[in-house]
Structure formats: structure tokens, C-alpha cells
PDB file of N, CA and C in Angstrom:
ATOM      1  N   UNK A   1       0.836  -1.175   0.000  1.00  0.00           N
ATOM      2  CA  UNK A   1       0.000   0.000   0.000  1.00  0.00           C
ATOM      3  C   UNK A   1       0.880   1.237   0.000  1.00  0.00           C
ATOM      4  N   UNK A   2       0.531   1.969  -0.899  1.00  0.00           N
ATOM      5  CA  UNK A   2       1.057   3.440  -0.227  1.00  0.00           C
ATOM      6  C   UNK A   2       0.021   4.403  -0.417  1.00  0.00           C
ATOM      7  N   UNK A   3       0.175   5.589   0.327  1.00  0.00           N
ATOM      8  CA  UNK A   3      -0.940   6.642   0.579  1.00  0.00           C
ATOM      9  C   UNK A   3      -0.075   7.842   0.262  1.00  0.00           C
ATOM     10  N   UNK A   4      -0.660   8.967  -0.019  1.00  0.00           N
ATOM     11  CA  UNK A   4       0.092  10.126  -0.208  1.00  0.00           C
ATOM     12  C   UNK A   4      -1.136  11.321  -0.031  1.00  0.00           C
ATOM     13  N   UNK A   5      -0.829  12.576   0.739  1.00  0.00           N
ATOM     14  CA  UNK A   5      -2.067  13.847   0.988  1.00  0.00           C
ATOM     15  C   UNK A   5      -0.899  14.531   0.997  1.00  0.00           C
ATOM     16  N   UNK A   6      -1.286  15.617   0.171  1.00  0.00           N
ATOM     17  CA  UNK A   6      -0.727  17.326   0.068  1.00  0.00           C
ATOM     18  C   UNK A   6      -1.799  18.240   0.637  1.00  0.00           C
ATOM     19  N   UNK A   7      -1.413  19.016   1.198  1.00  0.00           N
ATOM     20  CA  UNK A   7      -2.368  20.216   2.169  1.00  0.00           C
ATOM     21  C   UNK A   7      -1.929  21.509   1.469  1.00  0.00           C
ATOM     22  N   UNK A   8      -2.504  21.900   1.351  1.00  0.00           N
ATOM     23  CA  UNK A   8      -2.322  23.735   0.963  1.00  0.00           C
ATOM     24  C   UNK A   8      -2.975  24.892   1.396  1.00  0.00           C
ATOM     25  N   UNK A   9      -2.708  25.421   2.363  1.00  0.00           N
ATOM     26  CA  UNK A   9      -3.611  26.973   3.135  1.00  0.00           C
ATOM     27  C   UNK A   9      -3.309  27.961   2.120  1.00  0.00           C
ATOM     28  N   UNK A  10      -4.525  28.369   1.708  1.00  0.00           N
ATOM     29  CA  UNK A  10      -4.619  29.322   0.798  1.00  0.00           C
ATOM     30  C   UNK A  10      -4.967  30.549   1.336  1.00  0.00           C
ATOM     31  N   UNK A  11      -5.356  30.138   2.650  1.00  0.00           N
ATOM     32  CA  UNK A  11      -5.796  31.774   3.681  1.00  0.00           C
ATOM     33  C   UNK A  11      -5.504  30.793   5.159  1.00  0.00           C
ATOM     34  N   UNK A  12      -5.799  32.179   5.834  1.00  0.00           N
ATOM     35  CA  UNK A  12      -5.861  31.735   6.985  1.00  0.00           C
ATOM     36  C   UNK A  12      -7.242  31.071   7.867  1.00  0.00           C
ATOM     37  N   UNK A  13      -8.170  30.901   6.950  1.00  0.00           N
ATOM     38  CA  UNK A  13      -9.210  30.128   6.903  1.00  0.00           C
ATOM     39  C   UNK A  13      -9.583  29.438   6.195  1.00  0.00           C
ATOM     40  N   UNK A  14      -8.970  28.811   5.180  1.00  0.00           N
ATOM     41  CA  UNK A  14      -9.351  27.748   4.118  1.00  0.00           C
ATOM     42  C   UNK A  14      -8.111  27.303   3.473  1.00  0.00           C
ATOM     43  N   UNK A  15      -8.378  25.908   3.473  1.00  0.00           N
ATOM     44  CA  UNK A  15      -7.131  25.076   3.583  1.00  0.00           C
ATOM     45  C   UNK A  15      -7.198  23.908   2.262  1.00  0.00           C
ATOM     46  N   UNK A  16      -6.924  23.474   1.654  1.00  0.00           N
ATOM     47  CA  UNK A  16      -7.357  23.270   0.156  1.00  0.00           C
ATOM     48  C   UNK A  16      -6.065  21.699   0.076  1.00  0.00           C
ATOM     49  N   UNK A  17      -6.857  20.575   0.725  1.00  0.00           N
ATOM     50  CA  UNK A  17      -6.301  19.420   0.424  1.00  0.00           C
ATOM     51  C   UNK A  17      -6.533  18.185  -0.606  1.00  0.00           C
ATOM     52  N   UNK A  18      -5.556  17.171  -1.128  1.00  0.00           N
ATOM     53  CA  UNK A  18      -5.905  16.243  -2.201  1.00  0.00           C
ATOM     54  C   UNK A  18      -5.372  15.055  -1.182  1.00  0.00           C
ATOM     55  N   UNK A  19      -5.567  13.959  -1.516  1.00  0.00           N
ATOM     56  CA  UNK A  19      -5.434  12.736  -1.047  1.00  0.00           C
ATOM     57  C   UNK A  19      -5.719  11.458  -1.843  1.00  0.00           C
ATOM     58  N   UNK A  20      -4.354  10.622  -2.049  1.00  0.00           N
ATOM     59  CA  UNK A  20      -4.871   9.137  -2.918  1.00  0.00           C
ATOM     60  C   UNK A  20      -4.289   8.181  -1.866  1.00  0.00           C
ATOM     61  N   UNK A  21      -5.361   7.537  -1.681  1.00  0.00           N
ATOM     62  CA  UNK A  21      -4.937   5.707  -1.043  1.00  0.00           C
ATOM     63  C   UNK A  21      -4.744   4.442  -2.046  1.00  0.00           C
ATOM     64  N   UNK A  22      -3.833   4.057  -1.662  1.00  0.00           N
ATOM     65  CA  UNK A  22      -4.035   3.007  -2.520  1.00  0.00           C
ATOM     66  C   UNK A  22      -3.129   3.078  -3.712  1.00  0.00           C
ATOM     67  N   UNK A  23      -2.369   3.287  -3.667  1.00  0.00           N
ATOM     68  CA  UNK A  23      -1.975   4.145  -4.910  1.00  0.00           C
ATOM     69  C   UNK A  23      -1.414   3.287  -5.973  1.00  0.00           C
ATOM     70  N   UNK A  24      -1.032   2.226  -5.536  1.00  0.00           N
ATOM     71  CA  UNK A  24      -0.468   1.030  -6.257  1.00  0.00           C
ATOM     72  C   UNK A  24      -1.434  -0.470  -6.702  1.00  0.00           C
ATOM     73  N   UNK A  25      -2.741   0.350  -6.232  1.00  0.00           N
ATOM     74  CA  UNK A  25      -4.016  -0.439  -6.377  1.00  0.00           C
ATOM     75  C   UNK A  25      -3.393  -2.129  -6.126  1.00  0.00           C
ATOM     76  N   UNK A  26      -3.246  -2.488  -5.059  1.00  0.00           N
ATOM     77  CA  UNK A  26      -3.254  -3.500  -4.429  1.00  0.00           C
ATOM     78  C   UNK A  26      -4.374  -4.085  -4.296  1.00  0.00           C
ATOM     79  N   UNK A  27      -4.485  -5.760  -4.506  1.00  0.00           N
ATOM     80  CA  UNK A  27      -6.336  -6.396  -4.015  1.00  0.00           C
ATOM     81  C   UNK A  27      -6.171  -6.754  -3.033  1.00  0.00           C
ATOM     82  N   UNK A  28      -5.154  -7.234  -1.993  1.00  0.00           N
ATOM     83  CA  UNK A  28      -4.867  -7.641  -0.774  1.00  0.00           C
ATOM     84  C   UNK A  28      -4.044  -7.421  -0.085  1.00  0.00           C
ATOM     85  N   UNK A  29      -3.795  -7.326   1.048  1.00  0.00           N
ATOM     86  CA  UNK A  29      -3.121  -7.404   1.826  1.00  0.00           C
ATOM     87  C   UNK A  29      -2.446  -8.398   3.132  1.00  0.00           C
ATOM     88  N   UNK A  30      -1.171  -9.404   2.720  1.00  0.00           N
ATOM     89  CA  UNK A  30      -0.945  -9.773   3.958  1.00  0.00           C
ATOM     90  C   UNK A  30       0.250  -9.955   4.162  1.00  0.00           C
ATOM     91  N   UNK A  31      -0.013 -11.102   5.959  1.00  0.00           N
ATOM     92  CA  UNK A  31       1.300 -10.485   6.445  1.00  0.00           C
ATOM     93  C   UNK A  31       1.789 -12.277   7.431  1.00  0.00           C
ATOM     94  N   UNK A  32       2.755 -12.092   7.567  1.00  0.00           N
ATOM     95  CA  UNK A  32       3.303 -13.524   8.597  1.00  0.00           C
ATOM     96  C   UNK A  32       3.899 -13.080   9.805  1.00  0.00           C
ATOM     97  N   UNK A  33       3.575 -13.512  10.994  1.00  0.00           N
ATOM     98  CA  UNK A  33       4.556 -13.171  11.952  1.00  0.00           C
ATOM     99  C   UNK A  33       4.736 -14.748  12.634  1.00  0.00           C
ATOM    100  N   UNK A  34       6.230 -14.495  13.281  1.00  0.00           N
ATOM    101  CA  UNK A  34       6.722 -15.842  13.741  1.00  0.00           C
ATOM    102  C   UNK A  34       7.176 -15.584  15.011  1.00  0.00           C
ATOM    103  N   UNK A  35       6.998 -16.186  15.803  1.00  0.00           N
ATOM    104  CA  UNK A  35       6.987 -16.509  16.949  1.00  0.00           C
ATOM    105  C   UNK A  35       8.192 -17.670  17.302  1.00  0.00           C
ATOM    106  N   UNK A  36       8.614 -17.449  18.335  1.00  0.00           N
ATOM    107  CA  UNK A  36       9.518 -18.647  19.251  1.00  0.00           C
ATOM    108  C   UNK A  36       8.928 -20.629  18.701  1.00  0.00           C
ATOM    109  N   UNK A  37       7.665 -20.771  18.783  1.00  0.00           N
ATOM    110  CA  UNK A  37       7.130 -21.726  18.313  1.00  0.00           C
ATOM    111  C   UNK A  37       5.832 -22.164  17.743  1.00  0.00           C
ATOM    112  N   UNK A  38       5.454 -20.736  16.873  1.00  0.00           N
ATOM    113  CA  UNK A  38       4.410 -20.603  16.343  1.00  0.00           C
ATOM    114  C   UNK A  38       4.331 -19.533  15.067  1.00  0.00           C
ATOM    115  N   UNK A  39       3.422 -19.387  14.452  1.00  0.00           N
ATOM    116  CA  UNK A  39       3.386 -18.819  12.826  1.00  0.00           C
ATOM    117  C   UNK A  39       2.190 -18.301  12.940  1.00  0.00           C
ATOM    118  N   UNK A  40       2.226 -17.321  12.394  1.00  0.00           N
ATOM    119  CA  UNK A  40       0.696 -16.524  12.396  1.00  0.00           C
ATOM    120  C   UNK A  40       0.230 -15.298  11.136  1.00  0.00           C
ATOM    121  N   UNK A  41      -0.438 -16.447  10.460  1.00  0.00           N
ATOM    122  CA  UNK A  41      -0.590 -15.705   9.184  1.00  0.00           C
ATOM    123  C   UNK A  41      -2.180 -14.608   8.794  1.00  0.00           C
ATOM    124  N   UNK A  42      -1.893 -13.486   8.299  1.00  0.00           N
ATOM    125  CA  UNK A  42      -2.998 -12.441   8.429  1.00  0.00           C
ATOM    126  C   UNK A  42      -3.162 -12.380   7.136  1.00  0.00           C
ATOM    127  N   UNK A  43      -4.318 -12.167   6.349  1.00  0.00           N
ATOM    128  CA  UNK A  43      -4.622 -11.376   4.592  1.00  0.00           C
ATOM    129  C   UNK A  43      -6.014 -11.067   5.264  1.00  0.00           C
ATOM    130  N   UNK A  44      -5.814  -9.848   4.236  1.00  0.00           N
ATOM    131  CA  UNK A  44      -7.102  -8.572   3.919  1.00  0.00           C
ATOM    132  C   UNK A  44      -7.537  -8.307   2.531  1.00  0.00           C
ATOM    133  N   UNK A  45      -8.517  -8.174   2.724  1.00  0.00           N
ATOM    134  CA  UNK A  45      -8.870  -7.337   1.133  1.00  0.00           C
ATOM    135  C   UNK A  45      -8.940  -6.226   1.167  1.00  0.00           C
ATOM    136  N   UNK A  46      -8.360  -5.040   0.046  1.00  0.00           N
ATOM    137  CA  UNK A  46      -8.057  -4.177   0.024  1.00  0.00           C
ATOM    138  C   UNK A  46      -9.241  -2.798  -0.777  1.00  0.00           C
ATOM    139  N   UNK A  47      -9.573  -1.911  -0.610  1.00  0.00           N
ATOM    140  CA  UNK A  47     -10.927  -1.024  -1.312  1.00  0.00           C
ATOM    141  C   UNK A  47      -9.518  -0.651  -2.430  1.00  0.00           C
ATOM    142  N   UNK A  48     -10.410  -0.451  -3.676  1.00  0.00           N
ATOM    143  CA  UNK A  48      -9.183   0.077  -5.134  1.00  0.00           C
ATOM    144  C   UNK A  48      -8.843   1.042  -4.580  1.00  0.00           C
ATOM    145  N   UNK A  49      -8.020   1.949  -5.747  1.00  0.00           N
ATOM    146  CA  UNK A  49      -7.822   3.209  -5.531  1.00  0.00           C
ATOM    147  C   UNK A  49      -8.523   4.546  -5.152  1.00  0.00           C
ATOM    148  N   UNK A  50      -8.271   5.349  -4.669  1.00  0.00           N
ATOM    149  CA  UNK A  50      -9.374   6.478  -4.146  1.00  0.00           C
ATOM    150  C   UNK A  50      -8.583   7.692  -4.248  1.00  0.00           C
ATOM    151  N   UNK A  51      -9.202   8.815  -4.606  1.00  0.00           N
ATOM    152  CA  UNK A  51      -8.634  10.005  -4.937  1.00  0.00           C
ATOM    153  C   UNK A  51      -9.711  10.528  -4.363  1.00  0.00           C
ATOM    154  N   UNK A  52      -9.441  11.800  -3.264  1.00  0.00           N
ATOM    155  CA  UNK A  52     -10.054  12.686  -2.470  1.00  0.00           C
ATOM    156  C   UNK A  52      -9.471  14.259  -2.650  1.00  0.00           C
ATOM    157  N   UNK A  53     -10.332  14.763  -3.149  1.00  0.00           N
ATOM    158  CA  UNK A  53     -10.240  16.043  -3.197  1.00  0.00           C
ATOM    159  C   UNK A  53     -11.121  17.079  -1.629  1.00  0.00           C
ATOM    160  N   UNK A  54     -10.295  18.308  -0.922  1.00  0.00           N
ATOM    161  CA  UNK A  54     -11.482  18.826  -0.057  1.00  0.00           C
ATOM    162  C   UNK A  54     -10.815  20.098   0.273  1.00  0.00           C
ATOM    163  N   UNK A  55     -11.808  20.618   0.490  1.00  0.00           N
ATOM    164  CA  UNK A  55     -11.752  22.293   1.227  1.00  0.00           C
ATOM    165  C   UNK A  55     -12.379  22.388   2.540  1.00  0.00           C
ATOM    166  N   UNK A  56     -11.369  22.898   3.003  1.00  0.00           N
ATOM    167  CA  UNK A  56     -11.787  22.858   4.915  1.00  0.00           C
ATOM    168  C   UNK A  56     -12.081  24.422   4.858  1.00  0.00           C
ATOM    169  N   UNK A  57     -12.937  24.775   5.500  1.00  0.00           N
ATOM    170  CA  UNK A  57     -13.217  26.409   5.777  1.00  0.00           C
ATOM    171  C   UNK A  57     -13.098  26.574   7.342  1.00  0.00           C
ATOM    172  N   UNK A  58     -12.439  27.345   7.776  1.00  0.00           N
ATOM    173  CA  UNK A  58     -12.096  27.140   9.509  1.00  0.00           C
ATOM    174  C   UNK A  58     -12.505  28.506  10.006  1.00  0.00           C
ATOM    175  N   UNK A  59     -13.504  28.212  11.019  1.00  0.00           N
ATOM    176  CA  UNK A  59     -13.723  29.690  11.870  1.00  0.00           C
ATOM    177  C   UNK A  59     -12.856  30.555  12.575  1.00  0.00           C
TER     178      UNK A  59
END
């Protein structure tokens, strides 16, 4: 997985951010951990890619 968000204040009350998850559009995710005398295996399914655009307006 990788994720990446850029922020940008365009005033001192509005703040003008982008955001992508996922970026390498992965379908799963997993993982192994090992132990002294044991194994422990994890997988996920992953949501596609997502691109978020937003404007924060701050009082």
C-alpha cells in the first residue's frame, strides 16, 4: 500500500487538500509473523484506488 495527501492553506481560513490511497491499487493485503514456536498468518482485502479532493473552511 502506499498513501500520499498534500495540504495547501490558501488563507488563513481555508485550507485546500488532495489525497490518494491506494496508490499502487493492491487487491490484498498480507502479512506472517513468527513466533519462538508458532506462525501466524494475516490477509485482507483491500478497497481500489481512491482520490479525495477537499476544502476545509475554519472559523
Amino acid at each position: 500500500m502506499l498513501d500520499s495527501k498534500l495540504a495547501f492553506n490558501i488563507s488563513k481560513r481555508i485550507e485546500f487538500s488532495a489525497s490518494i490511497t491506494n496508490l499502487l491499487n493492491r487487491k490484498e493485503y498480507s502479512y506472517t509473523s513468527y513466533g519462538t514456536i508458532s506462525q501466524y498468518e494475516r490477509s485482507s482485502k483491500l478497497r481500489g484506488r481512491e482520490f479525495l479532493i477537499s476544502l476545509y473552511l475554519k472559523k
